[in-house]
C-alpha atoms as a PDB file:
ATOM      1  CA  UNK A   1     -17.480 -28.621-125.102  1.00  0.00           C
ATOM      2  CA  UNK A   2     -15.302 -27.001-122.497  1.00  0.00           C
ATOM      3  CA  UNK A   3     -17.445 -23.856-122.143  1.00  0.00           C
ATOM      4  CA  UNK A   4     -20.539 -26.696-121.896  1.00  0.00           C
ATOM      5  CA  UNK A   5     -19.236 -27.863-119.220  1.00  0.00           C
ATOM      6  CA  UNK A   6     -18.842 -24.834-117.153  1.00  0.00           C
ATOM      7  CA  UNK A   7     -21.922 -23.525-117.965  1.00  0.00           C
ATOM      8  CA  UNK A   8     -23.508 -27.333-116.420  1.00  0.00           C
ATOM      9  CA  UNK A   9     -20.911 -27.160-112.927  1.00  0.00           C
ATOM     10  CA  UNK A  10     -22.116 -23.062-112.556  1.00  0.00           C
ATOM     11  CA  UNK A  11     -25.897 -24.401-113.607  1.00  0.00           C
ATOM     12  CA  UNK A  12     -25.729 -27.447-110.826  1.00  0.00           C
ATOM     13  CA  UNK A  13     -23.957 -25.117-108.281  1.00  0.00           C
ATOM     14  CA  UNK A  14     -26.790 -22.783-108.615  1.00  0.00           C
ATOM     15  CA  UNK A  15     -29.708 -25.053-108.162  1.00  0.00           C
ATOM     16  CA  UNK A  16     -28.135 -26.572-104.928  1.00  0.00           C
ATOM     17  CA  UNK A  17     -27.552 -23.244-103.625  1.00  0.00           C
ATOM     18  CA  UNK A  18     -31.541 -22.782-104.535  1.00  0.00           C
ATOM     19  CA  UNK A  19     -32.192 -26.016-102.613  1.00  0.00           C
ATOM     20  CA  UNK A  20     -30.387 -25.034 -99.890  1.00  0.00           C
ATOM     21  CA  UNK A  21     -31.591 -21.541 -99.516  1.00  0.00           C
ATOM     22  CA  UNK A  22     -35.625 -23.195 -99.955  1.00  0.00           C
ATOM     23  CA  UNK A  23     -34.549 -25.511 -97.651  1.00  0.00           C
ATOM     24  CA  UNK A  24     -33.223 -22.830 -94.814  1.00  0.00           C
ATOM     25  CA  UNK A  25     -36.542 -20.447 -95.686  1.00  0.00           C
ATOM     26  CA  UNK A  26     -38.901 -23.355 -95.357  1.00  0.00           C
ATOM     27  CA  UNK A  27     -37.270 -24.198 -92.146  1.00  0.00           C
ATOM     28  CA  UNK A  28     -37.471 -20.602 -91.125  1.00  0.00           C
ATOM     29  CA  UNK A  29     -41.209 -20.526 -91.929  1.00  0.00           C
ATOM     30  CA  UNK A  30     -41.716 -23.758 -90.038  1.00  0.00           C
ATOM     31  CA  UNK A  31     -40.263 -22.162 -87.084  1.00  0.00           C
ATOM     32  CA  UNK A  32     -41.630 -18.668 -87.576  1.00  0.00           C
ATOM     33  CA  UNK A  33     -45.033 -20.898 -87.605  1.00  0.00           C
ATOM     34  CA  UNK A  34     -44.465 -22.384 -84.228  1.00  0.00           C
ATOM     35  CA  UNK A  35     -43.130 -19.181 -82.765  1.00  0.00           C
ATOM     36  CA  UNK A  36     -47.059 -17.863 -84.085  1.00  0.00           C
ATOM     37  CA  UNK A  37     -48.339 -20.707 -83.062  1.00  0.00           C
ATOM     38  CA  UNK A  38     -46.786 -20.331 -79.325  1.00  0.00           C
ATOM     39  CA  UNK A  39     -47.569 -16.907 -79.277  1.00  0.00           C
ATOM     40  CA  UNK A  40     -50.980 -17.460 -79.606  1.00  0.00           C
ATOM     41  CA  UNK A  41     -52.001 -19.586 -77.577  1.00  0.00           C
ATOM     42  CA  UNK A  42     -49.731 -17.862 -74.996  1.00  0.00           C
ATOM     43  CA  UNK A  43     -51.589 -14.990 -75.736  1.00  0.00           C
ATOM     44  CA  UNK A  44     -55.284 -16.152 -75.369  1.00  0.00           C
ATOM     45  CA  UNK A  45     -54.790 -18.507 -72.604  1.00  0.00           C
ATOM     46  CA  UNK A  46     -56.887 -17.984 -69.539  1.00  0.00           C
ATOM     47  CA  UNK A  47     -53.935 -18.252 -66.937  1.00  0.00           C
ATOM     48  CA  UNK A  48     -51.411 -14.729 -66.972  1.00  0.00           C
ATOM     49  CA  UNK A  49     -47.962 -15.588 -68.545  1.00  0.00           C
ATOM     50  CA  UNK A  50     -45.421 -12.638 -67.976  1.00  0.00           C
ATOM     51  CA  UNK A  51     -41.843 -12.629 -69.757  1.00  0.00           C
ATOM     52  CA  UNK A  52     -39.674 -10.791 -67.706  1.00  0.00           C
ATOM     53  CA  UNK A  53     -35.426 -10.313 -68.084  1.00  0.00           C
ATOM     54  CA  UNK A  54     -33.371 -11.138 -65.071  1.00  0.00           C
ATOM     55  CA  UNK A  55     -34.606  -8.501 -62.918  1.00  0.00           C
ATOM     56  CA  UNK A  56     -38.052  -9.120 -63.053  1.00  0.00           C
ATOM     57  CA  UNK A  57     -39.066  -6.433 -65.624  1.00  0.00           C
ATOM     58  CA  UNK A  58     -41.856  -7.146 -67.664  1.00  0.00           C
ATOM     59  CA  UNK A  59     -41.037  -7.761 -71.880  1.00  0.00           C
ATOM     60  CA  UNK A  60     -44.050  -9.060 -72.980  1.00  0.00           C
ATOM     61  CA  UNK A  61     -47.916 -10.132 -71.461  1.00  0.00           C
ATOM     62  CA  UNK A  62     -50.534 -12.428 -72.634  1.00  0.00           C
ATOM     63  CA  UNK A  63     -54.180 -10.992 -73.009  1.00  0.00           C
ATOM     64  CA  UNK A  64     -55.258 -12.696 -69.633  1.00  0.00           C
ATOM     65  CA  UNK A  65     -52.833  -9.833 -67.784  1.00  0.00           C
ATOM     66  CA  UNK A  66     -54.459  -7.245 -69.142  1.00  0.00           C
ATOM     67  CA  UNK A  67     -57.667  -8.524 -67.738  1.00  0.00           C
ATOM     68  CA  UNK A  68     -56.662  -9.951 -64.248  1.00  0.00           C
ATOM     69  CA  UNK A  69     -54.542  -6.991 -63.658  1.00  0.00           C
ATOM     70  CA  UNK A  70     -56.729  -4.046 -64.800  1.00  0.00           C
ATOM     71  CA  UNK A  71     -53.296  -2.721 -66.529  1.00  0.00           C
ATOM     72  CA  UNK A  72     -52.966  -1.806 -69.936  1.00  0.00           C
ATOM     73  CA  UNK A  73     -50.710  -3.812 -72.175  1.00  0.00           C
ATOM     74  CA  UNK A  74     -48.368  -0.685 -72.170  1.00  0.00           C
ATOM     75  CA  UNK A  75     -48.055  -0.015 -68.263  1.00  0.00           C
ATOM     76  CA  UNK A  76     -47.798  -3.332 -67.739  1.00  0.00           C
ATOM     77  CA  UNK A  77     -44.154  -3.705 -70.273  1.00  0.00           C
ATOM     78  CA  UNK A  78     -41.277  -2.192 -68.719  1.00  0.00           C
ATOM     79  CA  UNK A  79     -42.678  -2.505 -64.984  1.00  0.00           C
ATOM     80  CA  UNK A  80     -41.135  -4.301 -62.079  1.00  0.00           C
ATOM     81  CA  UNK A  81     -42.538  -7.793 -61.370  1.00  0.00           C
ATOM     82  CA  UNK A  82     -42.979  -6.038 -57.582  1.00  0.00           C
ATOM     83  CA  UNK A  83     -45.393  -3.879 -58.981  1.00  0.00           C
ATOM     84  CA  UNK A  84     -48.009  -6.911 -59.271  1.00  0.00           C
ATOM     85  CA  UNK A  85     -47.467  -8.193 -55.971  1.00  0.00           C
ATOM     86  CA  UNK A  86     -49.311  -7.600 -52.666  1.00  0.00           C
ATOM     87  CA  UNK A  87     -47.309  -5.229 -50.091  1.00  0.00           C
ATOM     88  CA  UNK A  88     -47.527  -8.020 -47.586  1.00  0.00           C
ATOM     89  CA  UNK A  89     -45.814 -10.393 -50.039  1.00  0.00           C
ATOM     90  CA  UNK A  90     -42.981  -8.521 -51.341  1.00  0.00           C
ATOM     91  CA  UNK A  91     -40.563  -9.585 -48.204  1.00  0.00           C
ATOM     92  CA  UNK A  92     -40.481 -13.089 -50.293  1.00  0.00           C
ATOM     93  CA  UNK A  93     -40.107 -11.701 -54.186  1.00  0.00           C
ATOM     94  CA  UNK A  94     -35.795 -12.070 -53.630  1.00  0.00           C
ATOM     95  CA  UNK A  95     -36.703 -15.652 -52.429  1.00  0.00           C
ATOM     96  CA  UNK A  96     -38.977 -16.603 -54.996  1.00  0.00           C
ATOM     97  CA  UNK A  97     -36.930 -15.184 -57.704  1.00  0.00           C
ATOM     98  CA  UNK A  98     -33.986 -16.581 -56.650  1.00  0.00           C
ATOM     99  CA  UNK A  99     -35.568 -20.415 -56.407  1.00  0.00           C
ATOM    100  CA  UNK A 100     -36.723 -19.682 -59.473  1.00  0.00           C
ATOM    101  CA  UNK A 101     -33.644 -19.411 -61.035  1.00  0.00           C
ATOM    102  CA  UNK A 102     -33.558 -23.023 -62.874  1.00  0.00           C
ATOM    103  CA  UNK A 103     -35.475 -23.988 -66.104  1.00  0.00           C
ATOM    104  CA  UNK A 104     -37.483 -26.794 -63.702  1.00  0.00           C
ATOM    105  CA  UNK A 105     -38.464 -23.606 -61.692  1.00  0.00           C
ATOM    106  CA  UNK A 106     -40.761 -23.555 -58.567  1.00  0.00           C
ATOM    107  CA  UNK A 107     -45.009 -23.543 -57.688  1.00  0.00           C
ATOM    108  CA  UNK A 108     -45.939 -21.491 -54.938  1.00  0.00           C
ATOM    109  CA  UNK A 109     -48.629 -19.156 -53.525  1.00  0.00           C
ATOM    110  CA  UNK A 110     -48.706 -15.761 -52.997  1.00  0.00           C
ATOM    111  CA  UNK A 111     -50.967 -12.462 -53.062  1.00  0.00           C
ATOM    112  CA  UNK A 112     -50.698 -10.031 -56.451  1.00  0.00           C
ATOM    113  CA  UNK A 113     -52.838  -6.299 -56.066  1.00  0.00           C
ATOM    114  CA  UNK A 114     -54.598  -5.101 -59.315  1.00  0.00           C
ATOM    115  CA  UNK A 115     -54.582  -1.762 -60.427  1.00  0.00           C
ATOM    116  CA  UNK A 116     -57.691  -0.503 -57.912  1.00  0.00           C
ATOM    117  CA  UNK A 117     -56.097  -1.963 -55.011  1.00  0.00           C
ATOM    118  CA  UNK A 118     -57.838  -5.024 -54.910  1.00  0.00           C
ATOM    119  CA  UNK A 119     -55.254  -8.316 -53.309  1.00  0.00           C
ATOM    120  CA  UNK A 120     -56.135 -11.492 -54.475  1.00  0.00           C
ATOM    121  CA  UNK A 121     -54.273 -15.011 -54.014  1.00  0.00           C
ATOM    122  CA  UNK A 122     -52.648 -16.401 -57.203  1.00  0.00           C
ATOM    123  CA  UNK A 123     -50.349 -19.543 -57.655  1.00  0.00           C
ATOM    124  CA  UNK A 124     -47.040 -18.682 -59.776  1.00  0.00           C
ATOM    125  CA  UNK A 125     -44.995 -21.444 -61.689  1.00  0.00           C
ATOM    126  CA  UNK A 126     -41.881 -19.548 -62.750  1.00  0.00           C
ATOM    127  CA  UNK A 127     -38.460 -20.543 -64.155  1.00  0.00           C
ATOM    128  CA  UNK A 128     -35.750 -19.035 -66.744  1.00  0.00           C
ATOM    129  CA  UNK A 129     -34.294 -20.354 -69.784  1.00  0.00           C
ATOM    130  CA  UNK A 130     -31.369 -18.558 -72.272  1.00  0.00           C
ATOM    131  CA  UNK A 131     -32.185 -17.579 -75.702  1.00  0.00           C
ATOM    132  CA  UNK A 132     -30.023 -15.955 -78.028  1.00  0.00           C
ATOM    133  CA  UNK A 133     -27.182 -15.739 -75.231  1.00  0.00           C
ATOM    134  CA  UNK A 134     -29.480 -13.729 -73.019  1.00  0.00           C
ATOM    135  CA  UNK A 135     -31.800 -15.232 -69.782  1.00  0.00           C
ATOM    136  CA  UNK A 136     -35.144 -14.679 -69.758  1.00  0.00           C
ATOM    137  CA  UNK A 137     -37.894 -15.340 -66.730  1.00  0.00           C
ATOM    138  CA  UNK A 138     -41.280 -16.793 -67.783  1.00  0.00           C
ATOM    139  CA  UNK A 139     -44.072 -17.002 -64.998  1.00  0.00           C
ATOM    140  CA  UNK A 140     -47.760 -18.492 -65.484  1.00  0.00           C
ATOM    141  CA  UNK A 141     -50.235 -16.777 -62.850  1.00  0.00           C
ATOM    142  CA  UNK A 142     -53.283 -18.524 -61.960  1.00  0.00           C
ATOM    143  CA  UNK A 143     -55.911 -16.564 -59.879  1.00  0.00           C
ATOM    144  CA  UNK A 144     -56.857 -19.242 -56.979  1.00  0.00           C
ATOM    145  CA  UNK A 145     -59.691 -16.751 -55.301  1.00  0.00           C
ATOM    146  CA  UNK A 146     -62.421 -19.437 -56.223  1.00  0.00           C
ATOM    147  CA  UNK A 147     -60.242 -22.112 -55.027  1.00  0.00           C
ATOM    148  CA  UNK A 148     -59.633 -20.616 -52.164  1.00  0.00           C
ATOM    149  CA  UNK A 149     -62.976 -20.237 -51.514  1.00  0.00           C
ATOM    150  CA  UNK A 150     -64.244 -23.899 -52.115  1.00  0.00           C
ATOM    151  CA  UNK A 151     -62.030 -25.233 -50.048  1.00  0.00           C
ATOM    152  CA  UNK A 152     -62.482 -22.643 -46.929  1.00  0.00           C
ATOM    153  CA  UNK A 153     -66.287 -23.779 -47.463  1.00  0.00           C
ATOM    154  CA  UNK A 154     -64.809 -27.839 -48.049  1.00  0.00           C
ATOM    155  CA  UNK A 155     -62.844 -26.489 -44.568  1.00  0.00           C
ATOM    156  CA  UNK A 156     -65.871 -25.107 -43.016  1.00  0.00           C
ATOM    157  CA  UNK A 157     -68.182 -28.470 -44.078  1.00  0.00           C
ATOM    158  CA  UNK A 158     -65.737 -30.544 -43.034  1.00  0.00           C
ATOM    159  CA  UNK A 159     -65.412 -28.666 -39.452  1.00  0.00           C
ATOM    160  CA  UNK A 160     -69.326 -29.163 -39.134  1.00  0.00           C
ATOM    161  CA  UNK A 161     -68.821 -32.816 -40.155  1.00  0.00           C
ATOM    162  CA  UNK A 162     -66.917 -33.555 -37.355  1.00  0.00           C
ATOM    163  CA  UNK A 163     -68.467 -31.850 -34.733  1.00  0.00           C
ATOM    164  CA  UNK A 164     -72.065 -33.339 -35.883  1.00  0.00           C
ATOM    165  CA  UNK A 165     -69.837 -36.806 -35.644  1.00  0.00           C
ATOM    166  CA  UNK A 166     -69.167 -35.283 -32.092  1.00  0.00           C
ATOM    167  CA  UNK A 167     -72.516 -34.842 -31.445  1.00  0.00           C
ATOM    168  CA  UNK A 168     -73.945 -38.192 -32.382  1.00  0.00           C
ATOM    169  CA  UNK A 169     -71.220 -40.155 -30.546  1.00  0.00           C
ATOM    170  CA  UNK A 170     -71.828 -38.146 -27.285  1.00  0.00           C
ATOM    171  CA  UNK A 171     -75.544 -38.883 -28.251  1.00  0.00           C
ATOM    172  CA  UNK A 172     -74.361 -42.659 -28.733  1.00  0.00           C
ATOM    173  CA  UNK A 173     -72.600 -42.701 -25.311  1.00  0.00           C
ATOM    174  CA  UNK A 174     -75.740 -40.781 -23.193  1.00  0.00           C
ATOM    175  CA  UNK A 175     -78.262 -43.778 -25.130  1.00  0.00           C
ATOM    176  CA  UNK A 176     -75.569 -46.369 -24.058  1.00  0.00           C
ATOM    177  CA  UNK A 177     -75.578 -44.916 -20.683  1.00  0.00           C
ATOM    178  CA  UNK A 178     -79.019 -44.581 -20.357  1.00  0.00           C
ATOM    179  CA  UNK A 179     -79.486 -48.215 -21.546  1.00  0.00           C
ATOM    180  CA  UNK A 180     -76.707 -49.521 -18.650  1.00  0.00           C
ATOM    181  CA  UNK A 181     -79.047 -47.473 -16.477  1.00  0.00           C
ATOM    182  CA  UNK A 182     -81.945 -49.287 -17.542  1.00  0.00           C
ATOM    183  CA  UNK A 183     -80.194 -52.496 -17.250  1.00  0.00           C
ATOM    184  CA  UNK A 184     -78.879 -51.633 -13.993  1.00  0.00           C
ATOM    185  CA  UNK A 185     -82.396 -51.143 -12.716  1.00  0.00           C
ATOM    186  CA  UNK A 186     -83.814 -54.027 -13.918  1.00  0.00           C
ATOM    187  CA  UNK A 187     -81.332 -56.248 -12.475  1.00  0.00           C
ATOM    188  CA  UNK A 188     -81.700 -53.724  -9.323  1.00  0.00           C
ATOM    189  CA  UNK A 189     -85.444 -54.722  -9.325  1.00  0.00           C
ATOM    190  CA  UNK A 190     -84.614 -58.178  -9.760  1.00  0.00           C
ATOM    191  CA  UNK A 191     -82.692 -58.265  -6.866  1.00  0.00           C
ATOM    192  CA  UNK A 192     -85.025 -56.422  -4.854  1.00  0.00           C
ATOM    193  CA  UNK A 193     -87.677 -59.406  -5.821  1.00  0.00           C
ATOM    194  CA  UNK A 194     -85.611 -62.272  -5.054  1.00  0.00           C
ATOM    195  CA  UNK A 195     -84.863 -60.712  -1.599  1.00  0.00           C
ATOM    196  CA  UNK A 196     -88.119 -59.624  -0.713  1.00  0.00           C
ATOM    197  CA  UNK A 197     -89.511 -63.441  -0.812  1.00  0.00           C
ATOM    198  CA  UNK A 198     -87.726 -64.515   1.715  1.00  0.00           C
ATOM    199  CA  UNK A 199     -87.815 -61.686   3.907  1.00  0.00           C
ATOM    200  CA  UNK A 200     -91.438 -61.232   3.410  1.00  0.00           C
ATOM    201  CA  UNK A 201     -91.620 -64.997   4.431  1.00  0.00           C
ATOM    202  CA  UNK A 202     -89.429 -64.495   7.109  1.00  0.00           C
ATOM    203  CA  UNK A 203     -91.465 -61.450   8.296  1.00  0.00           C
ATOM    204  CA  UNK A 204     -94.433 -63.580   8.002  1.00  0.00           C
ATOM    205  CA  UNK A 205     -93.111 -66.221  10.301  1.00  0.00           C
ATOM    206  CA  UNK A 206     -91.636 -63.716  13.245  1.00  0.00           C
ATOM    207  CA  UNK A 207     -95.501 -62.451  13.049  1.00  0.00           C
ATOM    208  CA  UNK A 208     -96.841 -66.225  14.039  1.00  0.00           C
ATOM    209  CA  UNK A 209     -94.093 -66.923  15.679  1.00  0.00           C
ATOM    210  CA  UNK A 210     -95.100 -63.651  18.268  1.00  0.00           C
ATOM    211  CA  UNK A 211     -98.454 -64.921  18.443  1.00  0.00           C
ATOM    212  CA  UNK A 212     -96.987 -68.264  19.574  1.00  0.00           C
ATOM    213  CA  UNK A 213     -95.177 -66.986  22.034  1.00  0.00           C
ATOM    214  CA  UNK A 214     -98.035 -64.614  23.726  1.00  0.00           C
ATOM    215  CA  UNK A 215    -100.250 -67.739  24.065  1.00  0.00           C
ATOM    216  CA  UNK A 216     -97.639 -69.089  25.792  1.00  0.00           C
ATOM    217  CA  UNK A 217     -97.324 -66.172  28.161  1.00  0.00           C
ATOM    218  CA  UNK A 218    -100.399 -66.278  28.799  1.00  0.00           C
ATOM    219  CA  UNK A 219    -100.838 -69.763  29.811  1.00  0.00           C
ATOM    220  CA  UNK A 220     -97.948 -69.321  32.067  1.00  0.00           C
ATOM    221  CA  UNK A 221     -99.416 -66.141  33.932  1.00  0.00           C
ATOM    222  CA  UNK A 222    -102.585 -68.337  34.624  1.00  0.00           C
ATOM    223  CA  UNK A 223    -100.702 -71.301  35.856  1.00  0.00           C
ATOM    224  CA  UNK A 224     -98.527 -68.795  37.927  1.00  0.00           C
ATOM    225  CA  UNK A 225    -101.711 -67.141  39.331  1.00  0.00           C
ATOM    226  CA  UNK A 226    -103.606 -70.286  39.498  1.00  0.00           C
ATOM    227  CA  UNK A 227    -101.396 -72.423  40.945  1.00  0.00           C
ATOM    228  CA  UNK A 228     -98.810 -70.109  42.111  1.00  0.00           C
ATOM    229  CA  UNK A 229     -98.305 -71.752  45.640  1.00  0.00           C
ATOM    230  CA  UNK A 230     -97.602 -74.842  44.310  1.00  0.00           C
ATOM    231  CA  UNK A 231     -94.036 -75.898  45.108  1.00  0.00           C
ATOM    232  CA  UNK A 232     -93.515 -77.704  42.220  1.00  0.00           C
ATOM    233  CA  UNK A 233     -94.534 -75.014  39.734  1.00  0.00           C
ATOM    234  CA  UNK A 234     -92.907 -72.584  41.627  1.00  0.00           C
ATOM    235  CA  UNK A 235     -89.448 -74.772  41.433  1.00  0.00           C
ATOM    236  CA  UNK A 236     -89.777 -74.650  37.911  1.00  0.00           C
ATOM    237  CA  UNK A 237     -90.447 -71.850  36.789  1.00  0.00           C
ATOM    238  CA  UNK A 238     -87.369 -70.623  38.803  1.00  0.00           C
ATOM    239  CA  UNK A 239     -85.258 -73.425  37.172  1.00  0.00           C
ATOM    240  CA  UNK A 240     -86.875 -71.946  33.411  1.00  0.00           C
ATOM    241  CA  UNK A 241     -86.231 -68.241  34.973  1.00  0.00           C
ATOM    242  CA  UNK A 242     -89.586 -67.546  33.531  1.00  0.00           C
ATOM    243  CA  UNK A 243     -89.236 -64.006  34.652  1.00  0.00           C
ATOM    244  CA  UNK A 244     -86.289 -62.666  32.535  1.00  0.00           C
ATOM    245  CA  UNK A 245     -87.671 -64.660  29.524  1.00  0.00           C
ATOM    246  CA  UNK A 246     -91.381 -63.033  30.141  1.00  0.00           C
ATOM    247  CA  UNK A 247     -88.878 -60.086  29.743  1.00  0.00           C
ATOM    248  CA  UNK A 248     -86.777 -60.622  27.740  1.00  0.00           C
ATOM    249  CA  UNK A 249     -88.334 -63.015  25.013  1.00  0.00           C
ATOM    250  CA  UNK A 250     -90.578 -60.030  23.241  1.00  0.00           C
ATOM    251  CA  UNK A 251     -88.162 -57.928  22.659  1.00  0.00           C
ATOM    252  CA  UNK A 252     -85.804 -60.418  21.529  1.00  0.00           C
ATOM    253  CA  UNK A 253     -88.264 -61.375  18.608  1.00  0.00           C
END
């Protein structure tokens, strides 16, 4: 009974040590299946994703390096972040790396260089995160050229938008203008109307009014010559000073 017994505690100790150990392997596998998982669709996704140590160097690239890049999987490992970048960008690397430094990590733009030479603009989320006691660096690359482009020609439409806007409102202004004008002449015309009765009446009347007054002349030169010695006349046409006023009376009218 005894040796029963021991035989059951050593048969129970081993089959929780089996559940244990399936246990720890089926956890492994889970996470070995994630890690596969991760790493593929790291590696087949369309933006570059670099793993670098602290430095910068390069541990491991997606497939989407290789092709951006022009670089073969093996002269891309081992290289120097700085080797990707533009020679006009490189003044900011120690600034970008260093902002980088947090697992939140930065977004920013910059210009990488493929292998024939070629610069093109890319936007770069990087950060860094430990594993296993050591810091890594993980940086997703996006190639912006066609971005870039749509929105210098979203720049460029815009531009023409607002000088066509220009255009029609100094069109706008020159109809408004022309329209005052037009107003301005009709009332102008108006005017002109409303004083030209008057004055053309007025004109009229002078021109009667000098026909008048030659009749009269004329009657007094025939009185005057007619009856010129006759005192009375004579007295008053001196009184009437019919001389300055046969004078003076045309051109005052």
């Amino acid at each position: 009974l005894l040796l029963l017994l021991v035989v059951l505690f050593w048969l129970a100790q081993r089959y929780f040590r089996v559940q244990s150990d399936l246990q720890q392997v089926s956890s492994d596998l889970e996470q070995v299946r994630h890690e596969k998982l991760s790493e593929f669709f790291v590696r087949y996704a369309h933006d570059v994703v670099l793993l670098m140590d602290e430095s910068g160097s390069i541990l491991q690239v997606n497939e989407a390096a290789r092709d951006v890049y022009g670089y073969s999987g093996e002269e891309l490992i081992g290289a120097n972040i700085s080797r990707l970048r533009a020679p006009e960008s490189l003044d900011t690397l120690g600034d970008h790396l260093k902002a980088a430094d947090t697992p939140a990590g930065i977004t920013f733009r910059t210009t990488h260089m493929r292998r024939d030479g070629s610069v093109f603009p890319v936007e770069v989320s990087s950060g860094t995160f430990d594993h296993q006691g050591r810091r890594y660096r993980q940086s997703i690359i996006r190639d912006i050229s066609e971005r870039e482009l749509a929105e210098a020609r979203l720049r460029k439409a815009l531009d023409e938008q607002i000088l066509l806007n220009r255009r029609l409102e100094d069109a706008q202004n020159q109809l408004l203008q022309s329209e005052k004008m037009a107003s301005i002449g009709q009332l102008a015309a108006g005017v002109a109307h409303e004083i030209n009765n008057p004055v053309g009446f007025v004109s009229s009347n002078l021109g009667s009014l000098r026909q008048y007054l030659n009749s009269v002349l004329t009657v007094v030169d025939y009185a005057e010559r007619r009856y010129g010695s006759d005192e009375g006349l004579q007295a008053v046409m001196a009184e009437q000073d019919m001389t300055f006023i046969r004078e003076d009376a045309p051109a005052l009218l």
